[in-house]
C-alpha atoms as a PDB file:
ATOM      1  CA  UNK A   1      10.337   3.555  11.531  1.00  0.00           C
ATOM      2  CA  UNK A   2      10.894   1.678   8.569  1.00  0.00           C
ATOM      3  CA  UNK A   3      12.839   2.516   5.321  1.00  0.00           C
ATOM      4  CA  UNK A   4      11.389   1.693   2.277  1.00  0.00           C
ATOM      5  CA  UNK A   5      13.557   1.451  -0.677  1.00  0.00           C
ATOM      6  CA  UNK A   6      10.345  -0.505  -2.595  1.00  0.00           C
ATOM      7  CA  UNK A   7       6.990  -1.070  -2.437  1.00  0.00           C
ATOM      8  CA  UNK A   8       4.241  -2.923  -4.233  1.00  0.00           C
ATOM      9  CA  UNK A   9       0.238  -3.539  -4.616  1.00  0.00           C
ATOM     10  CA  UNK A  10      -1.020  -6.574  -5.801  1.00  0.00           C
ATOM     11  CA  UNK A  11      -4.551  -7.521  -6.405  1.00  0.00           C
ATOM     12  CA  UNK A  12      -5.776 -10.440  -4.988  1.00  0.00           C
ATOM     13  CA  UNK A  13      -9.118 -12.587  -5.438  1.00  0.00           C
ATOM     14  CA  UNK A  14     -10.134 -14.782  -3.534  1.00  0.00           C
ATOM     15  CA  UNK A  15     -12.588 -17.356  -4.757  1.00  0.00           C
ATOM     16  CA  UNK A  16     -14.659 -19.335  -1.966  1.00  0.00           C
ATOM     17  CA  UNK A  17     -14.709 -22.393  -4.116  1.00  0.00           C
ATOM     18  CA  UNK A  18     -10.449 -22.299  -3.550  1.00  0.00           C
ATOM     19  CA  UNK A  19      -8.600 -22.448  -0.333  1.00  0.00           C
ATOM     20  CA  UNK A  20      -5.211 -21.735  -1.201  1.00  0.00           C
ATOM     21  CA  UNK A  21      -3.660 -18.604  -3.609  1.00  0.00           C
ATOM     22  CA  UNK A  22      -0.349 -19.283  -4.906  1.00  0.00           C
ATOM     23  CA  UNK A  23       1.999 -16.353  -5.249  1.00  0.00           C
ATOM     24  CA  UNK A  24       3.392 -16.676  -8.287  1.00  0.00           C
ATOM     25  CA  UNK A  25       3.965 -13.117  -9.409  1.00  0.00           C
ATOM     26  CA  UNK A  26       6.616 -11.895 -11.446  1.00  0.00           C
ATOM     27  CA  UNK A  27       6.874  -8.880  -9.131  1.00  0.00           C
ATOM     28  CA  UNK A  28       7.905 -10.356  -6.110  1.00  0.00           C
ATOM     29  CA  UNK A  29      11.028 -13.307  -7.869  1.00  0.00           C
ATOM     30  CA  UNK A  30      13.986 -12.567  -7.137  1.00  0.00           C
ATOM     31  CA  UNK A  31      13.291  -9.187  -4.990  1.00  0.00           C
ATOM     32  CA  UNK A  32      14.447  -9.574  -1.144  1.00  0.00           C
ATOM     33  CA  UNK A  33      11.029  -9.557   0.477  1.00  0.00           C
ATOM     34  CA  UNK A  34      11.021  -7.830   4.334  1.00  0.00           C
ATOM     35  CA  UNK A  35       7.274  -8.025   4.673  1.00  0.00           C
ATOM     36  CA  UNK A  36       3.676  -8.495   3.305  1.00  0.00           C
ATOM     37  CA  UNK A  37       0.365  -7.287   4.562  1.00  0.00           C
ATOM     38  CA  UNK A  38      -3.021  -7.027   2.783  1.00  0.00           C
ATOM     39  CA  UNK A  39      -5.142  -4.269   2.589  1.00  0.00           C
ATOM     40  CA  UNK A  40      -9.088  -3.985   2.849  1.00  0.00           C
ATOM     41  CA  UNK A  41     -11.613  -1.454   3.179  1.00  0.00           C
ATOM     42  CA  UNK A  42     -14.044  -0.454   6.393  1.00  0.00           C
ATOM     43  CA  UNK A  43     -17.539  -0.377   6.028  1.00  0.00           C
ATOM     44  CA  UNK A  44     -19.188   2.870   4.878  1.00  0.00           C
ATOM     45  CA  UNK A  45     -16.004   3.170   2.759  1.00  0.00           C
ATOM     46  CA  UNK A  46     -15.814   2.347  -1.347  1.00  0.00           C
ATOM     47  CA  UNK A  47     -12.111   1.832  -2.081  1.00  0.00           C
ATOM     48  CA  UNK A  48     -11.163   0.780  -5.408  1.00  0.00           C
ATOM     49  CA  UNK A  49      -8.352  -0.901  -6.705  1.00  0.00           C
ATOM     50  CA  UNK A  50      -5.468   1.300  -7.825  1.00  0.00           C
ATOM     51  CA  UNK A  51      -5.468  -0.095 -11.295  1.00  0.00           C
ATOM     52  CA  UNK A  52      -9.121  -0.367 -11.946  1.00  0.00           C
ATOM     53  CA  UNK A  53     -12.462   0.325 -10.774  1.00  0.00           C
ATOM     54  CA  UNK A  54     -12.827  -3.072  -8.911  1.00  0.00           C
ATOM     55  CA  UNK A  55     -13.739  -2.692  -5.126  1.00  0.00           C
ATOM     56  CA  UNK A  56     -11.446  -3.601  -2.326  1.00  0.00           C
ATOM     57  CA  UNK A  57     -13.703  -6.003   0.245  1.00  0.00           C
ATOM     58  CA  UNK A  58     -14.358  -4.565   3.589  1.00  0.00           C
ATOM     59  CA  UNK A  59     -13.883  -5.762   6.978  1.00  0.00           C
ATOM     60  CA  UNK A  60     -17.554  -5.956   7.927  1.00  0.00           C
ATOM     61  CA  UNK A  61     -17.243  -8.760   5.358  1.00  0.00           C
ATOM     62  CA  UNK A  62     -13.776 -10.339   6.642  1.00  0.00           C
ATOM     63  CA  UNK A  63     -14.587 -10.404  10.163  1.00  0.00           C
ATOM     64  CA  UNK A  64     -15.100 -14.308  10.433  1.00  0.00           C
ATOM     65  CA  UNK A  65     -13.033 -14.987   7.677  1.00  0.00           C
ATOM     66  CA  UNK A  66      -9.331 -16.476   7.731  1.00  0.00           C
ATOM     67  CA  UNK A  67      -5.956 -15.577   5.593  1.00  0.00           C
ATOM     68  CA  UNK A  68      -2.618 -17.416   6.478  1.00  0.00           C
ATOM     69  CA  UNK A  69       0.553 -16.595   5.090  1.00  0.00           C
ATOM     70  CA  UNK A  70       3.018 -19.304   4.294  1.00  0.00           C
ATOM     71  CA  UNK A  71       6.681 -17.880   2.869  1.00  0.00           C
ATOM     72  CA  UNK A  72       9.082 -20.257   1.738  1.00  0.00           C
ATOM     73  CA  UNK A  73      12.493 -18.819   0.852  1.00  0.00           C
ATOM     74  CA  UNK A  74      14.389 -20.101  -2.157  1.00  0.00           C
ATOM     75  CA  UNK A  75      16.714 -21.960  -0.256  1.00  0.00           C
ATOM     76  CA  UNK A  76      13.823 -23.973   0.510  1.00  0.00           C
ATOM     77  CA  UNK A  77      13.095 -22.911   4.587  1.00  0.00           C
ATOM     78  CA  UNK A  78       9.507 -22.626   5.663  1.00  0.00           C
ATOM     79  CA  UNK A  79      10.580 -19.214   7.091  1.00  0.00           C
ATOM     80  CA  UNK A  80       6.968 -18.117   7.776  1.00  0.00           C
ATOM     81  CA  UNK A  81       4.005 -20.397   8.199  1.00  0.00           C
ATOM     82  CA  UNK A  82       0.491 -19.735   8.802  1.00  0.00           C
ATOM     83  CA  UNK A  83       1.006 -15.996   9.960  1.00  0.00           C
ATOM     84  CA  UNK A  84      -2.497 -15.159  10.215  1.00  0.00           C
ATOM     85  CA  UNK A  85      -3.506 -11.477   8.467  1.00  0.00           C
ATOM     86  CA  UNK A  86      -5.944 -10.268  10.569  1.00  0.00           C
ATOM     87  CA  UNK A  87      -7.202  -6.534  11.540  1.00  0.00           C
ATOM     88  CA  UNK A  88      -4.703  -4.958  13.545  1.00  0.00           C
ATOM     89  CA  UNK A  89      -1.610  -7.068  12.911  1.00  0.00           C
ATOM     90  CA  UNK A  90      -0.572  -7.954   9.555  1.00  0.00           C
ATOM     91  CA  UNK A  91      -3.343  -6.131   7.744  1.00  0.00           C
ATOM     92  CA  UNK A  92      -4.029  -2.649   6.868  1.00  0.00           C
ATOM     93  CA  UNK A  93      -7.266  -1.260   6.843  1.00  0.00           C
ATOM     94  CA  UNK A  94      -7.634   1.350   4.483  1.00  0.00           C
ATOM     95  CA  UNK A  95      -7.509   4.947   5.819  1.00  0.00           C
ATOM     96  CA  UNK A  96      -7.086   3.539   9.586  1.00  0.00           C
ATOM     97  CA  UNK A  97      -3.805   1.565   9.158  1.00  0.00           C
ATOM     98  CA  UNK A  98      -3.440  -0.128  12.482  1.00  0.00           C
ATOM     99  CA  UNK A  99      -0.527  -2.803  12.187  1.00  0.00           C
ATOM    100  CA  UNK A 100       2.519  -4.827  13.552  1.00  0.00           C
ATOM    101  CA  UNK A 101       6.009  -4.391  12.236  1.00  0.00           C
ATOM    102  CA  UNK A 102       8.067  -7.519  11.189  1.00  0.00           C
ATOM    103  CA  UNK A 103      10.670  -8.204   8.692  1.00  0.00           C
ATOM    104  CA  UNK A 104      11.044 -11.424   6.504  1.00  0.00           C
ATOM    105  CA  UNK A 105      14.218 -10.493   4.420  1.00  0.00           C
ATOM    106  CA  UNK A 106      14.749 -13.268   2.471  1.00  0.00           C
ATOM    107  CA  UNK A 107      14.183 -13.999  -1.734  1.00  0.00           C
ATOM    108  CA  UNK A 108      10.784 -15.864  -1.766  1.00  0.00           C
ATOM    109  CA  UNK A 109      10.120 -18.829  -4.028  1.00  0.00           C
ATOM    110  CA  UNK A 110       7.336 -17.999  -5.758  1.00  0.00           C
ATOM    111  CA  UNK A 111       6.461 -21.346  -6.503  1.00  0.00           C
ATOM    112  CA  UNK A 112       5.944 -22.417  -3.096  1.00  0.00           C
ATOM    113  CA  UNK A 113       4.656 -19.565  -1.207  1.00  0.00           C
ATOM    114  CA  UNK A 114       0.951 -18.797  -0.659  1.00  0.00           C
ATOM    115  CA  UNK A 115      -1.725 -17.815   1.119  1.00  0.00           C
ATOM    116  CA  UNK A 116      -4.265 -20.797   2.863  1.00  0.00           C
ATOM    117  CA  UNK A 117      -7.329 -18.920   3.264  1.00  0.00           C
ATOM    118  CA  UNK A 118     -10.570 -19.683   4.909  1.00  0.00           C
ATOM    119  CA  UNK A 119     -13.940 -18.103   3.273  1.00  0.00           C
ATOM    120  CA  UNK A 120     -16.791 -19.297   5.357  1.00  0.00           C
ATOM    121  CA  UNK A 121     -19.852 -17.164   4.288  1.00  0.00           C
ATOM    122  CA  UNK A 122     -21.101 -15.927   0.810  1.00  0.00           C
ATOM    123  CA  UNK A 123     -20.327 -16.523  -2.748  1.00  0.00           C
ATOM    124  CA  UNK A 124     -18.713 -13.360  -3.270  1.00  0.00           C
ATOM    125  CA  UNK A 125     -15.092 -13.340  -4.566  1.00  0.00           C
ATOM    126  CA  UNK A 126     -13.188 -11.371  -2.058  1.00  0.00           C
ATOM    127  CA  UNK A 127     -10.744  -8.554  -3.281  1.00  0.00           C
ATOM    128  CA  UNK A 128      -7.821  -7.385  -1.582  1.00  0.00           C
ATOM    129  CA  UNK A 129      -4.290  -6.107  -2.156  1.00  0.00           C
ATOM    130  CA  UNK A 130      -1.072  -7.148  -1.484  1.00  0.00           C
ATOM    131  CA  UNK A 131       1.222  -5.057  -0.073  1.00  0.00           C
ATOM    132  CA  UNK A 132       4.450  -5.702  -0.582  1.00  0.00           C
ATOM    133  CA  UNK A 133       7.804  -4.225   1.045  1.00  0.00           C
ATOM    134  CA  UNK A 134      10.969  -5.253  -0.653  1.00  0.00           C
ATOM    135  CA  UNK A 135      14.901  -4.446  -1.130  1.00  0.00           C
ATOM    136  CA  UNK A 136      16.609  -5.007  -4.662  1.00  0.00           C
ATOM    137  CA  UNK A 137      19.640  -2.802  -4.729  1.00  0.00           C
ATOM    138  CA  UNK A 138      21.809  -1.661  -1.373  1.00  0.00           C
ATOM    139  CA  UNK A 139      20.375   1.019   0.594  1.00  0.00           C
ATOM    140  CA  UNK A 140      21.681   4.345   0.331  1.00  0.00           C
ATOM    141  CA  UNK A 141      23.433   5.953   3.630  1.00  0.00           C
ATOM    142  CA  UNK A 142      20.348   7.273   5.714  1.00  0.00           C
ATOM    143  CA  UNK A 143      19.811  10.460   8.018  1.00  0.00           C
ATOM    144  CA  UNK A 144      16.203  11.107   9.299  1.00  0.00           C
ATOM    145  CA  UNK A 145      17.906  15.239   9.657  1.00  0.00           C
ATOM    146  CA  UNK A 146      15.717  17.445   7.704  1.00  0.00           C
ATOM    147  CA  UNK A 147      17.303  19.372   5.337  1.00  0.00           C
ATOM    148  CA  UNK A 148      13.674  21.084   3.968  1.00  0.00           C
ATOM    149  CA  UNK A 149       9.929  20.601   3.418  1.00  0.00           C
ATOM    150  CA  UNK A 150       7.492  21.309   0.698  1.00  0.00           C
ATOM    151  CA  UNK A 151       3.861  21.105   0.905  1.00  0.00           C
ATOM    152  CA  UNK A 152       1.237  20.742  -1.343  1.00  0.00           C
ATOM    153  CA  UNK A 153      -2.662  20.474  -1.413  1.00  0.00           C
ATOM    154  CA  UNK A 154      -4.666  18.448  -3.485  1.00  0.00           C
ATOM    155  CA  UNK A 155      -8.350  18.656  -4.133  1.00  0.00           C
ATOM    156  CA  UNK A 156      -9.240  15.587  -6.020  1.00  0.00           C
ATOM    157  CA  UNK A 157     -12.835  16.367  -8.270  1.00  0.00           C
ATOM    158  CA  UNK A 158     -13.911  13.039  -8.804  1.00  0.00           C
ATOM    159  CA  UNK A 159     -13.715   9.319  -6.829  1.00  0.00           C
ATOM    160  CA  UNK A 160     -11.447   7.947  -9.323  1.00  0.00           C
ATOM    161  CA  UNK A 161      -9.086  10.076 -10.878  1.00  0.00           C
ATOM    162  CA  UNK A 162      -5.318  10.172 -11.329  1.00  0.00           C
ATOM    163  CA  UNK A 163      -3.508  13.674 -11.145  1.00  0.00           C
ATOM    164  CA  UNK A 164       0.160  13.884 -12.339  1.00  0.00           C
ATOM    165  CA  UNK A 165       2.538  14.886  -9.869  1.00  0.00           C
ATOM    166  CA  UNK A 166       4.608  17.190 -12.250  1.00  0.00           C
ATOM    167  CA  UNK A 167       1.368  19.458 -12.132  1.00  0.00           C
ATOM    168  CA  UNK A 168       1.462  19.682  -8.381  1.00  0.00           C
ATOM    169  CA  UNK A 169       4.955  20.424  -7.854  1.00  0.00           C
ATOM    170  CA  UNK A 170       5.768  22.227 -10.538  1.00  0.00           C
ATOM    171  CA  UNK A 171       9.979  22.238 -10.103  1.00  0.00           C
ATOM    172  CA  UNK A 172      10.104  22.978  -6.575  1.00  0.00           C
ATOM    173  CA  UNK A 173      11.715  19.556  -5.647  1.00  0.00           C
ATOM    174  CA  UNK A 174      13.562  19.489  -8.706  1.00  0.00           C
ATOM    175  CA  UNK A 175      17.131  17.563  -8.075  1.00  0.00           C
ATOM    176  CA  UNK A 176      15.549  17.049  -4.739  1.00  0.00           C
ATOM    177  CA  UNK A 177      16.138  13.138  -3.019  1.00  0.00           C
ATOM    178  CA  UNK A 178      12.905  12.477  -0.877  1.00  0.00           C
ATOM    179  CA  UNK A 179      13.155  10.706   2.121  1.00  0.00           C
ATOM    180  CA  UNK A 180       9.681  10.942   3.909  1.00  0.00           C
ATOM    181  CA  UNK A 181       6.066  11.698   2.437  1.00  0.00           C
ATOM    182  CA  UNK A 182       3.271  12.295   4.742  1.00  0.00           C
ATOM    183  CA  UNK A 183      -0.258  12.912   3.836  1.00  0.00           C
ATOM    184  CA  UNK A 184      -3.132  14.420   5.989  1.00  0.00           C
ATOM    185  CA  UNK A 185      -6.824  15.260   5.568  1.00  0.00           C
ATOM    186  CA  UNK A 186      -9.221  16.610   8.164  1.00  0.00           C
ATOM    187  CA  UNK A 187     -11.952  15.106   8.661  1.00  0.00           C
ATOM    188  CA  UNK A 188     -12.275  12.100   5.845  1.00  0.00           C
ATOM    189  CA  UNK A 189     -10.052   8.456   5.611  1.00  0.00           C
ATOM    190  CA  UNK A 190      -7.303   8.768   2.783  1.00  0.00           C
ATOM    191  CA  UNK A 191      -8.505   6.687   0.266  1.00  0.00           C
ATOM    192  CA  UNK A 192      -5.929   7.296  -2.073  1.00  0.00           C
ATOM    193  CA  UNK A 193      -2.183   5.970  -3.790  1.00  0.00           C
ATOM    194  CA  UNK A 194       0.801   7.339  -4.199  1.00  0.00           C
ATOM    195  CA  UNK A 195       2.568   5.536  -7.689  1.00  0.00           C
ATOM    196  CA  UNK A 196       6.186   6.597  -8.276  1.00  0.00           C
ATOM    197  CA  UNK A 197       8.859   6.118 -10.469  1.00  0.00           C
ATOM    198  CA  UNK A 198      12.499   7.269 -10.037  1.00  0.00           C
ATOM    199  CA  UNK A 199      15.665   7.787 -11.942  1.00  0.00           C
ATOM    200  CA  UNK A 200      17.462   5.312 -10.090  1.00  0.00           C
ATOM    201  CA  UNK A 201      15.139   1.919 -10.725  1.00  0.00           C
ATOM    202  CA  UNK A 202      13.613   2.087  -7.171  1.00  0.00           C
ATOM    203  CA  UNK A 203       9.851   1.763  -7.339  1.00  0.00           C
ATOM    204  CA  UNK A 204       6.850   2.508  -4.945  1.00  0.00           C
ATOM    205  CA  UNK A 205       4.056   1.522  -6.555  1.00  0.00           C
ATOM    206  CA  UNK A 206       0.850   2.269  -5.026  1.00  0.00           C
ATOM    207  CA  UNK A 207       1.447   2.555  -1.726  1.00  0.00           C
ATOM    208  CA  UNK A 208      -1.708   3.456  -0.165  1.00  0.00           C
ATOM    209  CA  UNK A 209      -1.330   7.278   1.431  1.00  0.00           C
ATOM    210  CA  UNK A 210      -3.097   6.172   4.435  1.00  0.00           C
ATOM    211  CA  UNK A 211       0.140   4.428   5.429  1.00  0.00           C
ATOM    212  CA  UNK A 212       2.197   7.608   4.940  1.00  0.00           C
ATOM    213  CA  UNK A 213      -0.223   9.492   7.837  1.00  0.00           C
ATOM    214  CA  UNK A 214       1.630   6.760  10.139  1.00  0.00           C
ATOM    215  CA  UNK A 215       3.539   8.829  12.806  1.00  0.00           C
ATOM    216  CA  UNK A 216       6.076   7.524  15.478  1.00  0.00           C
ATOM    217  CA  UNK A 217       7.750   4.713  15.394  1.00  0.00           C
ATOM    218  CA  UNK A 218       5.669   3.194  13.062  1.00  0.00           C
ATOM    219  CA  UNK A 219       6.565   6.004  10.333  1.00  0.00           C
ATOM    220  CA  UNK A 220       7.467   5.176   7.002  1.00  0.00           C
ATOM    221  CA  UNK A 221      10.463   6.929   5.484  1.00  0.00           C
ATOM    222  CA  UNK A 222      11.897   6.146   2.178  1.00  0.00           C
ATOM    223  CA  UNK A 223      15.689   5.223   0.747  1.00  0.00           C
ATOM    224  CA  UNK A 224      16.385   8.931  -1.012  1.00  0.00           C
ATOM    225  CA  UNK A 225      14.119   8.763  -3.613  1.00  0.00           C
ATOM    226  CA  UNK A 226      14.748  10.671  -6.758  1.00  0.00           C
ATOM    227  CA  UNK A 227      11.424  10.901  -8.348  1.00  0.00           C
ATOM    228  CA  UNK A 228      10.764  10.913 -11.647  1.00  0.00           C
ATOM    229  CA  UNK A 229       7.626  13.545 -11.450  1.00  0.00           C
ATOM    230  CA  UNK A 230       6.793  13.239 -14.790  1.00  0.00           C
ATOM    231  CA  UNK A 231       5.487   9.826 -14.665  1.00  0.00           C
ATOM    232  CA  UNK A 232       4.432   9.962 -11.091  1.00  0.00           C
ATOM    233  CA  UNK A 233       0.937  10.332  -9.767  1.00  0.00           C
ATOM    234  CA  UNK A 234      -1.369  10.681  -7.182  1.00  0.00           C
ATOM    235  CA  UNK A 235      -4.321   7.946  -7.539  1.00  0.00           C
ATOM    236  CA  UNK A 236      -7.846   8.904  -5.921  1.00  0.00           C
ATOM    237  CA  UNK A 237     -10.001   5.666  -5.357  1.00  0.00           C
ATOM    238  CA  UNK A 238     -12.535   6.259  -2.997  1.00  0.00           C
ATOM    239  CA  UNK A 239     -15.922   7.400  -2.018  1.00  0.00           C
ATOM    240  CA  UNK A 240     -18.203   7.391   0.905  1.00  0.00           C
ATOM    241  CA  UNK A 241     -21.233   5.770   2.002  1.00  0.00           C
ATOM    242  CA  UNK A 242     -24.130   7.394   4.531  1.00  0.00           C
ATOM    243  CA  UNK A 243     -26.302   5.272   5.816  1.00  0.00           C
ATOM    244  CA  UNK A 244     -27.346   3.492   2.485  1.00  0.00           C
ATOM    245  CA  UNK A 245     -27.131   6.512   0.182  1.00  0.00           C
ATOM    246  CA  UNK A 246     -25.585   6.797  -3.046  1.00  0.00           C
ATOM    247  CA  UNK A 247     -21.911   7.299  -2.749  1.00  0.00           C
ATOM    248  CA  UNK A 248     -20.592  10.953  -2.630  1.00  0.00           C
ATOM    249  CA  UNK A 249     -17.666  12.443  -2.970  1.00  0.00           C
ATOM    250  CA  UNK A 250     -15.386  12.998  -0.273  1.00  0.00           C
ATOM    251  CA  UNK A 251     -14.702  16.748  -1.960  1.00  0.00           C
ATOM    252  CA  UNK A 252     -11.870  17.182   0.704  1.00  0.00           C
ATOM    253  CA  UNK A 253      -8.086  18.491   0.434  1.00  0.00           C
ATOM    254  CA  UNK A 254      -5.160  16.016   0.543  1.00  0.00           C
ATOM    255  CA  UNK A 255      -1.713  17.873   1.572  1.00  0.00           C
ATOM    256  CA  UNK A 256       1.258  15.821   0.519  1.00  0.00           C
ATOM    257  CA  UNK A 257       4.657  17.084   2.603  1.00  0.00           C
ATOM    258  CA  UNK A 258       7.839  16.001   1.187  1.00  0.00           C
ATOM    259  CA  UNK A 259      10.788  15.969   3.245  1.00  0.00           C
ATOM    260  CA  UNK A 260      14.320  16.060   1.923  1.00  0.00           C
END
């Protein structure tokens, strides 16, 4: 498993013309990283961005194509170099996460850390995210013992819309300090975010829900978060392609368990 005290999404273009992306974001200085992945689509799948309508590249496309991280910590050490993101390791695919686990755990220079990247067909600019896994405060003691479960359903009525937690869960986790959230649907990929905000400064921002229908000991649990519901939400950002046709809706139920 892996406890996740923070977590964020970053949009990332890449331009063909370019073969290097600098990571010089004021969201990752100063935060102890312990690991990065990207995240693209599958084909047959529209995913957008969580913080705008922009689409998220799929794999169909990314398939011959090359991304290489290169971390350098701030006491200068070339702690990573040239981990390749590919499908299946250090990249999740969105609604079929398929990954490997590592930790980096160390403060990133900004300044000198990037991605070397590889575009080799097209003149499209290639979208992905950033995911981003990091510590800035001590953890808080952890248990993976239940203590309770609530579960709600969500029926999302359009492919981008944002629906405000507070209206799902009314006050039945009120006080409540979550430590897992897992999301299911039938039949359809989760092409959807969780964005919350807590009382105590931690932050998951965006965290794709496909990653929280990880079981086993890939599951994601979380450092006893104390959500702030009213300025939470649950993001919807996808539709679905058949064979060529105009996008649809997915029209299918999301239920969200928390555990506490």
């Amino acid at each position: 498993m892996r406890i996740v005290q923070n977590f964020t999404s970053i949009p990332l273009d890449f331009d063909p013309a370019d073969r290097r992306l600098p990571l010089k974001f004021d969201d990752l200085e100063n935060k102890k990283i312990q690991a990065l992945y990207l995240l693209a689509s599958i084909p047959d799948v529209t995913i957008f961005s969580p913080y705008n309508e922009k689409e998220i590249t799929d794999m169909g496309i990314l398939g011959v194509e090359d991304f290489y991280l290169n971390f350098v910590d701030i006491n200068g050490n070339d702690v990573v170099k040239n981990l390749c993101f590919n499908m299946n390791n250090f990249m999740f695919i969105a609604g079929e996460p398929q990954f490997i686990e590592y930790d980096i755990n160390r403060l990133m220079d900004i300044y000198k850390s990037y991605i070397q990247y590889m575009i080799n067909t097209g003149e499209h600019i290639r979208r992905l995210l950033l995911n981003v896994f990091y510590q800035n405060q001590n953890y808080l003691p952890f248990s993976d013992e239940v203590n309770g479960t609530v579960q709600f359903q969500i029926t999302p009525t359009a492919n981008y819309q944002d629906i405000l937690l507070k209206d799902i869960v009314a006050n039945k986790l009120e006080g409540k300090r979550i430590k897992r959230i897992i999301a299911k649907t039938d039949y359809m990929p989760l092409l959807s975010y969780l964005d919350l905000h807590t009382f105590s400064g931690r932050r998951i921002e965006n965290i794709p829900t496909g990653l929280l229908s990880v079981s086993g000991q890939k599951s994601i649990w979380f450092d006893q978060l104390d959500i702030d519901w009213d300025k939470s939400f649950f993001r919807q950002r996808g539709a679905h392609s058949y064979e060529g046709e105009n996008e649809e809706m997915f029209n299918t139920t999301i239920t969200l368990t928390f555990i506490y």
